[in-house]
PDB file of N, CA and C in Angstrom:
ATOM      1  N   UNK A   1     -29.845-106.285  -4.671  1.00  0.00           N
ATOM      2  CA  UNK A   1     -30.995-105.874  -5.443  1.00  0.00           C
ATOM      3  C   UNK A   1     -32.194-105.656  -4.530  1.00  0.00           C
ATOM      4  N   UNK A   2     -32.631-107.140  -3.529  1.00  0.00           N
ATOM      5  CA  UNK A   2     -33.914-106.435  -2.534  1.00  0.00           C
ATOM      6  C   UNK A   2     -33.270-105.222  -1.980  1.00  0.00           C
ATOM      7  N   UNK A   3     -32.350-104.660  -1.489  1.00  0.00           N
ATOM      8  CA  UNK A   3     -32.194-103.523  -0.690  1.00  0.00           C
ATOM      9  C   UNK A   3     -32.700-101.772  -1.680  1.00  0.00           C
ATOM     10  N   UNK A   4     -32.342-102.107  -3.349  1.00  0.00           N
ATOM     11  CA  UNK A   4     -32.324-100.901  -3.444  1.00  0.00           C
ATOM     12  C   UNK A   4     -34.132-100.941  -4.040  1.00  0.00           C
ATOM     13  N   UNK A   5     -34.923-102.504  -3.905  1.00  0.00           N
ATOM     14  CA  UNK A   5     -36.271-102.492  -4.100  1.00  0.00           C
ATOM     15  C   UNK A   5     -37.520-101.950  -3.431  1.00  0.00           C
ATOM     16  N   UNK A   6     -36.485-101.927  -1.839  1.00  0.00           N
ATOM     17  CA  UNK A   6     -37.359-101.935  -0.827  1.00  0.00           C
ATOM     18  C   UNK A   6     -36.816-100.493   0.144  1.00  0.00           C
ATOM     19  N   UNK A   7     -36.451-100.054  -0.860  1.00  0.00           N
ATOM     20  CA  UNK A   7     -35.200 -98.581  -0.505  1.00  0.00           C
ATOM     21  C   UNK A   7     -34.784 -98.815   0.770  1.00  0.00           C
ATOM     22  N   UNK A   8     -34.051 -99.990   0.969  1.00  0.00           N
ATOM     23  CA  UNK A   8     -33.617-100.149   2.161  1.00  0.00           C
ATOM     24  C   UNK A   8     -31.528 -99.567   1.340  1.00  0.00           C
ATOM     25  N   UNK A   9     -31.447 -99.495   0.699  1.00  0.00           N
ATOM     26  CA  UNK A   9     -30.037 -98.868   0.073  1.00  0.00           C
ATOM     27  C   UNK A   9     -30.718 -97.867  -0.776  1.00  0.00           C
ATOM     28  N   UNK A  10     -29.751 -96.160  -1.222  1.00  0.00           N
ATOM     29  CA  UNK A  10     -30.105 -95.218  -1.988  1.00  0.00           C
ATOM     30  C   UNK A  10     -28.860 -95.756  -3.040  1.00  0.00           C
ATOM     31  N   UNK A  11     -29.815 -95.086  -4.029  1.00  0.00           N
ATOM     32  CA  UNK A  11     -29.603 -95.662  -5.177  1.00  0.00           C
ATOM     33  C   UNK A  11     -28.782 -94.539  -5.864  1.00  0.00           C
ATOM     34  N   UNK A  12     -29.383 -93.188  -5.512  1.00  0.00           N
ATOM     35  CA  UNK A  12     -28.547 -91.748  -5.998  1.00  0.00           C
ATOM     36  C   UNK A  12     -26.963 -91.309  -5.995  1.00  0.00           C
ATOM     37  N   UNK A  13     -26.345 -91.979  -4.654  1.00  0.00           N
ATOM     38  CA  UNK A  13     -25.273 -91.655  -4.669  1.00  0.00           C
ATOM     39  C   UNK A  13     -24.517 -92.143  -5.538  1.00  0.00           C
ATOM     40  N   UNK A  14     -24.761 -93.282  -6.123  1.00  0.00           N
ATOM     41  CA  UNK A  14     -24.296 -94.024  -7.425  1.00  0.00           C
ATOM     42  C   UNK A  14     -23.785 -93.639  -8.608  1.00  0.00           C
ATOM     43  N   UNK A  15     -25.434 -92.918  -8.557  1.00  0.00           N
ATOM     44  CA  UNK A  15     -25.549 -91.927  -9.891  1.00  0.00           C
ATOM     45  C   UNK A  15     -24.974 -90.317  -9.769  1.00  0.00           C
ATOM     46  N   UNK A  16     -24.738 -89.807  -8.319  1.00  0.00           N
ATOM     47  CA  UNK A  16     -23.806 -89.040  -8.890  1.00  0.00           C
ATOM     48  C   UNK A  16     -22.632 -88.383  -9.156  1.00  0.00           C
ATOM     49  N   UNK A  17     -22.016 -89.606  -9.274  1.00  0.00           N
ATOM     50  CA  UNK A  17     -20.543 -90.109  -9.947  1.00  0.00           C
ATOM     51  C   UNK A  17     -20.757 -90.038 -11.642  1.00  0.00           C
ATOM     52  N   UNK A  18     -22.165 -89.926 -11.817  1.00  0.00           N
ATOM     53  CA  UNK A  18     -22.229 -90.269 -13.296  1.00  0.00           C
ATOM     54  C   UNK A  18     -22.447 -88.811 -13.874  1.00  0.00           C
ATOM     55  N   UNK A  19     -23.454 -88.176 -12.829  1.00  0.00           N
ATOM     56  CA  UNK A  19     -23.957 -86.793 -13.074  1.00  0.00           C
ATOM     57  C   UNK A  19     -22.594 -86.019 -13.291  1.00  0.00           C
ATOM     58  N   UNK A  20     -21.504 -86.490 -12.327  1.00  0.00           N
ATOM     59  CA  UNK A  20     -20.291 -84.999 -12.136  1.00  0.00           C
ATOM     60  C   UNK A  20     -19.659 -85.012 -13.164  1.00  0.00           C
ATOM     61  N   UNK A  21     -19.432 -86.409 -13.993  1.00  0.00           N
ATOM     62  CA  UNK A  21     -18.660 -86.690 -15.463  1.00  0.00           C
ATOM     63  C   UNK A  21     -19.274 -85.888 -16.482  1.00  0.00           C
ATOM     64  N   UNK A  22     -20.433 -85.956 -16.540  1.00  0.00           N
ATOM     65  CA  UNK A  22     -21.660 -85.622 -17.558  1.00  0.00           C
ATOM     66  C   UNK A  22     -21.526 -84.103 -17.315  1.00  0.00           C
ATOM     67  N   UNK A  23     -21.289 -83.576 -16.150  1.00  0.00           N
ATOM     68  CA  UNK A  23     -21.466 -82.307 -16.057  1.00  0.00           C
ATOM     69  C   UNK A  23     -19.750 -81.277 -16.536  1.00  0.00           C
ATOM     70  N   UNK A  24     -18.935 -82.384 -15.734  1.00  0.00           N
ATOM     71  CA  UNK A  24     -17.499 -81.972 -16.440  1.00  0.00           C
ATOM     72  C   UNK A  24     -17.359 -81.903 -18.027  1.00  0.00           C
ATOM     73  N   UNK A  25     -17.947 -83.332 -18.518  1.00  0.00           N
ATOM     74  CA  UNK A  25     -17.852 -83.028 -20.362  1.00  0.00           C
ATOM     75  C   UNK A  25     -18.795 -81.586 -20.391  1.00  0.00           C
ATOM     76  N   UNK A  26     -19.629 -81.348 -20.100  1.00  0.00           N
ATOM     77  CA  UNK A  26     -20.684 -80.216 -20.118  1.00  0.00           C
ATOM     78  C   UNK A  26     -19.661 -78.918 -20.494  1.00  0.00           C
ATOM     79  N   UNK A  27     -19.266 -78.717 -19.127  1.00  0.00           N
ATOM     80  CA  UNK A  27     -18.105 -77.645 -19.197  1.00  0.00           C
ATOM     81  C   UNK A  27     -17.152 -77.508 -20.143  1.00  0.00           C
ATOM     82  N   UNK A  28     -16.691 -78.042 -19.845  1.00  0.00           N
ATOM     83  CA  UNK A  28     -15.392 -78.543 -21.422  1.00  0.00           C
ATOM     84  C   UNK A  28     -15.743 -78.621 -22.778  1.00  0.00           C
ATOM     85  N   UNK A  29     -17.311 -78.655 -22.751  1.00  0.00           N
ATOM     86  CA  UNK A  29     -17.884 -78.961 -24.599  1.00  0.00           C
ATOM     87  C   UNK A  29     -18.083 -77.110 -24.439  1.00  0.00           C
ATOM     88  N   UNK A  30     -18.465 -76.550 -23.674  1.00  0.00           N
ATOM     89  CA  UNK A  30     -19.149 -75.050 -23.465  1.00  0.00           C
ATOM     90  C   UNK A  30     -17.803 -74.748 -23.536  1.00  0.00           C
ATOM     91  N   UNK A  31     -17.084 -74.689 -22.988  1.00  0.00           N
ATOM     92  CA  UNK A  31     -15.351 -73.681 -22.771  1.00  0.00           C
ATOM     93  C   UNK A  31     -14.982 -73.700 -23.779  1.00  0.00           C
ATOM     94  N   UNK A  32     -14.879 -74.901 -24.911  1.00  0.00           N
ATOM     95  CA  UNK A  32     -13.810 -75.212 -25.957  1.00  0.00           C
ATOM     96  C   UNK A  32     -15.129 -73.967 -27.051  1.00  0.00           C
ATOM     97  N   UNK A  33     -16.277 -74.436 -26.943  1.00  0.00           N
ATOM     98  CA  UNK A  33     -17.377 -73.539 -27.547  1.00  0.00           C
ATOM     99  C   UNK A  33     -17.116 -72.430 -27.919  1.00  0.00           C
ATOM    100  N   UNK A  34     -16.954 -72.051 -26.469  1.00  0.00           N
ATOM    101  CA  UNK A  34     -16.466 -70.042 -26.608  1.00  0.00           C
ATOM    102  C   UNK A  34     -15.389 -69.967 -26.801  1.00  0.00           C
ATOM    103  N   UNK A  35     -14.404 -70.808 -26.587  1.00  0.00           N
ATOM    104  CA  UNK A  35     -12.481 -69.959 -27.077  1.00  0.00           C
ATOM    105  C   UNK A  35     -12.423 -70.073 -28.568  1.00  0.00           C
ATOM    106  N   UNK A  36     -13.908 -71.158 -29.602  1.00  0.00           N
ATOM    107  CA  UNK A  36     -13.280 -70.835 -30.737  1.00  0.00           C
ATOM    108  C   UNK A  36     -13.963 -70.105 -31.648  1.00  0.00           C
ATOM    109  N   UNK A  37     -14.674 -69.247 -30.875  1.00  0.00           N
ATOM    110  CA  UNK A  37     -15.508 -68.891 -32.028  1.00  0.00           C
ATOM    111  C   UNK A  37     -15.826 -67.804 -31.509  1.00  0.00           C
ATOM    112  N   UNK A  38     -14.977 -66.665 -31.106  1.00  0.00           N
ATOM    113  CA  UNK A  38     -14.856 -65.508 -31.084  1.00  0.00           C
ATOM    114  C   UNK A  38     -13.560 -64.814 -31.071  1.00  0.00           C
ATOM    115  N   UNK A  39     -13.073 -63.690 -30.580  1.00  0.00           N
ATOM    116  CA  UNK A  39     -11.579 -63.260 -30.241  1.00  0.00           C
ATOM    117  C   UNK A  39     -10.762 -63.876 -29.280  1.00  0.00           C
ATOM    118  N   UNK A  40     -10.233 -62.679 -28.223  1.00  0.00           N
ATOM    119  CA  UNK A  40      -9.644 -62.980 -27.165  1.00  0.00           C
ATOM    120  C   UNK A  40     -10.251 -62.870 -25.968  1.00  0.00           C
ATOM    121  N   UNK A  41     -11.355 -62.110 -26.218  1.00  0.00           N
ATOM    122  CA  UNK A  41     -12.208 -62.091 -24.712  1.00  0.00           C
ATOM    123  C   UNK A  41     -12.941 -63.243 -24.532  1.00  0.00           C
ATOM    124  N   UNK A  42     -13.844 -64.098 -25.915  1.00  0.00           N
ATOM    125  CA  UNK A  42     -14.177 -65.382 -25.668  1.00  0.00           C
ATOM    126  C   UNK A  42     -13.431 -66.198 -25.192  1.00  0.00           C
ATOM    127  N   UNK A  43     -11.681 -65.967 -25.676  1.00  0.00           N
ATOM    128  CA  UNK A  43     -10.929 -67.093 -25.120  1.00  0.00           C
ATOM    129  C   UNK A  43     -10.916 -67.056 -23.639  1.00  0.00           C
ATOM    130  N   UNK A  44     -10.465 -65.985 -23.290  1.00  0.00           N
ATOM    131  CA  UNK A  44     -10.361 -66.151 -21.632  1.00  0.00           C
ATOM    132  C   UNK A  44     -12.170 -66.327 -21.204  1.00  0.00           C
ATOM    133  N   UNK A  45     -13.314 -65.986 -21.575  1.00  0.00           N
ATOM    134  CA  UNK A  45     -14.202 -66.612 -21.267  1.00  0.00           C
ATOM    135  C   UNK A  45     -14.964 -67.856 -21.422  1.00  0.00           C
ATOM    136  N   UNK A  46     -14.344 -68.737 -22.192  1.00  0.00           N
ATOM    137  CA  UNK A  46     -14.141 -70.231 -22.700  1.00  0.00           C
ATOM    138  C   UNK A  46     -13.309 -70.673 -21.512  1.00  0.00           C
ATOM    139  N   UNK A  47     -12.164 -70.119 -21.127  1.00  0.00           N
ATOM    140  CA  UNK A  47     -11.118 -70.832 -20.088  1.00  0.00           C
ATOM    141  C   UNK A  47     -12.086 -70.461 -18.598  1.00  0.00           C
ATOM    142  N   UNK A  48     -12.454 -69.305 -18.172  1.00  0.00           N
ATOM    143  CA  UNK A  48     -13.492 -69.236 -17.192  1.00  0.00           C
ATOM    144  C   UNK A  48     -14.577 -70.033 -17.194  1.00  0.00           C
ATOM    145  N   UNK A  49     -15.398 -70.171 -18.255  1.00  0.00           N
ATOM    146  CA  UNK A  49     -16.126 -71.164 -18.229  1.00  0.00           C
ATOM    147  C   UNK A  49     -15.899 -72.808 -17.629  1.00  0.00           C
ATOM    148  N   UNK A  50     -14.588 -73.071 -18.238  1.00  0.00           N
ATOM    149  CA  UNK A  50     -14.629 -74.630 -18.005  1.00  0.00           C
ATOM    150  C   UNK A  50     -13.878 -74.745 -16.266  1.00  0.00           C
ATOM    151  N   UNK A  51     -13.099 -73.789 -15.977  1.00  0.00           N
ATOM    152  CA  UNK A  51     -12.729 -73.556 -14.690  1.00  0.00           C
ATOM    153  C   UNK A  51     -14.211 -73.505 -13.647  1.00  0.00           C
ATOM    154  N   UNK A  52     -14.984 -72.254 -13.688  1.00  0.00           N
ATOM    155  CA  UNK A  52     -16.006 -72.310 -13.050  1.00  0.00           C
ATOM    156  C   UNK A  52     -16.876 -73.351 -13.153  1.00  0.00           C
ATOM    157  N   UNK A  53     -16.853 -73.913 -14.381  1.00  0.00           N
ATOM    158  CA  UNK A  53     -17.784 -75.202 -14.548  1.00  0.00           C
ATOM    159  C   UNK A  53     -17.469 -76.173 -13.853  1.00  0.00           C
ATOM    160  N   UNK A  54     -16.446 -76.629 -13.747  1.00  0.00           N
ATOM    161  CA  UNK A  54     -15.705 -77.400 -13.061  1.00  0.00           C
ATOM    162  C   UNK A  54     -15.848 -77.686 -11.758  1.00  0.00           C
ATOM    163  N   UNK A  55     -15.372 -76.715 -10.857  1.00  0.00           N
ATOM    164  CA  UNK A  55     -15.531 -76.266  -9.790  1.00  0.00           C
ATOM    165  C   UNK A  55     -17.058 -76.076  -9.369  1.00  0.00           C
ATOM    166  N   UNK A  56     -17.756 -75.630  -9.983  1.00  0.00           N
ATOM    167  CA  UNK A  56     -19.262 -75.633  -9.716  1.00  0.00           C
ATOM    168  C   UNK A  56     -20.102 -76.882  -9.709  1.00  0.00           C
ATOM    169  N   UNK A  57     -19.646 -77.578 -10.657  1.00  0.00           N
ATOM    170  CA  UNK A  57     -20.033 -78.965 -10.747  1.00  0.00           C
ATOM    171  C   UNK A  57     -19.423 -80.079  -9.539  1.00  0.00           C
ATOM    172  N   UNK A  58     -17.746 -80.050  -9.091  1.00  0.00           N
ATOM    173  CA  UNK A  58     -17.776 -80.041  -7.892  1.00  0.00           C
ATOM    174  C   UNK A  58     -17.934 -80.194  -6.820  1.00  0.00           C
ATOM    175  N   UNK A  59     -18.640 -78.838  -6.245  1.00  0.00           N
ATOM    176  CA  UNK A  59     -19.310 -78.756  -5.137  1.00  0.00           C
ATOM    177  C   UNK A  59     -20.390 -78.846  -5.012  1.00  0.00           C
ATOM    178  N   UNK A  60     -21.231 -78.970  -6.197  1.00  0.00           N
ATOM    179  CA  UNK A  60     -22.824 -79.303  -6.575  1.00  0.00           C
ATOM    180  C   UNK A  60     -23.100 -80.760  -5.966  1.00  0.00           C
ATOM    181  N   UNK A  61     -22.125 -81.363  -6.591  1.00  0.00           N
ATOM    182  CA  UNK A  61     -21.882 -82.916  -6.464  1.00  0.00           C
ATOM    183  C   UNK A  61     -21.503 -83.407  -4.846  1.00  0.00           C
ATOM    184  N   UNK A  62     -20.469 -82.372  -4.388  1.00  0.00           N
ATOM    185  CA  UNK A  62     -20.097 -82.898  -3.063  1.00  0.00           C
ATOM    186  C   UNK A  62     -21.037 -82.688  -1.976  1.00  0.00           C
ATOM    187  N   UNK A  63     -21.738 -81.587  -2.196  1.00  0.00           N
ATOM    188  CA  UNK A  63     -23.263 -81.216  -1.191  1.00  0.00           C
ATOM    189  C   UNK A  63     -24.079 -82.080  -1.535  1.00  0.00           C
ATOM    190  N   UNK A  64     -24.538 -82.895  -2.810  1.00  0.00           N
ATOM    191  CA  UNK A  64     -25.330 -83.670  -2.672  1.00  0.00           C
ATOM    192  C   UNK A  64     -24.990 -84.931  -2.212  1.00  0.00           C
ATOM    193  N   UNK A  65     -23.967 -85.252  -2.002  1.00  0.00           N
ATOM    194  CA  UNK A  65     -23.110 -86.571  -1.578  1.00  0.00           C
ATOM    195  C   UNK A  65     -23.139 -86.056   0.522  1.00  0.00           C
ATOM    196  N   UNK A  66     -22.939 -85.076   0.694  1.00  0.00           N
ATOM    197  CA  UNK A  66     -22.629 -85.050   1.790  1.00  0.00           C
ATOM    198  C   UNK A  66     -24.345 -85.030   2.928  1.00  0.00           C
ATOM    199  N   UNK A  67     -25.521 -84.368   2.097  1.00  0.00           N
ATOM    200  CA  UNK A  67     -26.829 -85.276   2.130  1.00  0.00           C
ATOM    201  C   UNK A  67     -26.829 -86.382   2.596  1.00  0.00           C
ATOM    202  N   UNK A  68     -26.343 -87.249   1.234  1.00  0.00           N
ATOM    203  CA  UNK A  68     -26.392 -88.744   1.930  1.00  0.00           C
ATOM    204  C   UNK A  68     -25.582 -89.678   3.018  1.00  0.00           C
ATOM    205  N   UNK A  69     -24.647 -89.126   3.222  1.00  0.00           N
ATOM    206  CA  UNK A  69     -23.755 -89.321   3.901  1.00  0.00           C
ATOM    207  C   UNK A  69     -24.380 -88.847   5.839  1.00  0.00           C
ATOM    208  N   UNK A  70     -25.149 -87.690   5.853  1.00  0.00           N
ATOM    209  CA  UNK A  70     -26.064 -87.416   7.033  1.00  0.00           C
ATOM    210  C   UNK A  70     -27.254 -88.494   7.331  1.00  0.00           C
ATOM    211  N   UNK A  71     -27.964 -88.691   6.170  1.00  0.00           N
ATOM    212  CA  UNK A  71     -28.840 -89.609   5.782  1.00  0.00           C
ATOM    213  C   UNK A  71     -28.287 -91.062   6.773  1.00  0.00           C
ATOM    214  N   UNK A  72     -27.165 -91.688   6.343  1.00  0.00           N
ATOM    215  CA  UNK A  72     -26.337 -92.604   6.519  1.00  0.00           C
ATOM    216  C   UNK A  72     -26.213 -92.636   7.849  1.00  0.00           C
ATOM    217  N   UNK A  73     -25.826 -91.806   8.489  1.00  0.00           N
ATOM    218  CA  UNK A  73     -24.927 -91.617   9.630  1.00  0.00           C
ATOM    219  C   UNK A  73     -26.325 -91.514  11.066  1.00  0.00           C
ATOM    220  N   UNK A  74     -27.479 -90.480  10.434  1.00  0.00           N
ATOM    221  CA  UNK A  74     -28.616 -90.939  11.097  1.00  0.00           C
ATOM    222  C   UNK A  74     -28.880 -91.993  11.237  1.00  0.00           C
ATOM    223  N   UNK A  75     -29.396 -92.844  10.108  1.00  0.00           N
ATOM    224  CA  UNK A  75     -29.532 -94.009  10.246  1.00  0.00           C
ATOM    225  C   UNK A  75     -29.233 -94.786  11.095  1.00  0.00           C
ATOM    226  N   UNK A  76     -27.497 -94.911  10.898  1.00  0.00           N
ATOM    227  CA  UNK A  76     -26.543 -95.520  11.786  1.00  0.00           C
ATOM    228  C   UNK A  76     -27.449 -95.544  13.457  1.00  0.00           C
ATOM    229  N   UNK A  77     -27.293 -94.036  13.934  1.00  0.00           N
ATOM    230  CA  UNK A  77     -27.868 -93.750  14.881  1.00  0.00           C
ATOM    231  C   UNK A  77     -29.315 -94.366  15.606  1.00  0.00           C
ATOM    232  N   UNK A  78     -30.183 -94.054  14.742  1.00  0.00           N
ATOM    233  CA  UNK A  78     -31.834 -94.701  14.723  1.00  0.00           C
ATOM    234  C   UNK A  78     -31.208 -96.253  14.942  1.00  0.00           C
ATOM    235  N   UNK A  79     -30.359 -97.274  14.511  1.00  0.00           N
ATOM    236  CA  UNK A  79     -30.267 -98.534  14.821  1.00  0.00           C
ATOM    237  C   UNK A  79     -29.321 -98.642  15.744  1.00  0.00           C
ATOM    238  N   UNK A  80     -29.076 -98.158  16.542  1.00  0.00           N
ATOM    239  CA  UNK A  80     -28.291 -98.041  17.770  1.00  0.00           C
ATOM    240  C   UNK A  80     -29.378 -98.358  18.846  1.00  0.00           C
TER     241      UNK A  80
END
């Protein structure tokens, strides 16, 4: 607890494990959205949706993880 008081620990990377879930239901509530409530072009754009969502969410998530992970690794460095 003193570490994430005194931001001596980040507190974000935590959270976004929580963000990528939140963002996967996101996709999946939007995809299922469009395959039912139009023809056949919504369907395959309901199935694009939750694919690209997916995947977008992702790599959204892994660039912001890989941030902290530089963050980290500086650090490391600076206490050397």
């Amino acid at each position: 607890m003193r570490d994430i008081l005194f931001l001596d620990s980040m507190l974000t990377p935590k959270i976004i494990t929580l963000v990528y879930w939140l963002l996967l239901g996101a996709a999946l509530v939007s995809g299922l959205g469009m395959m039912f409530t139009g023809g056949f072009g919504s369907f395959l754009m309901g199935i694009f949706t939750m694919l690209a969502g997916a995947v977008g969410a992702r790599i959204w998530c892994e660039l912001l993880i890989v941030l902290f992970k530089i963050n980290e690794n500086m650090k490391k460095l600076a206490d050397q």
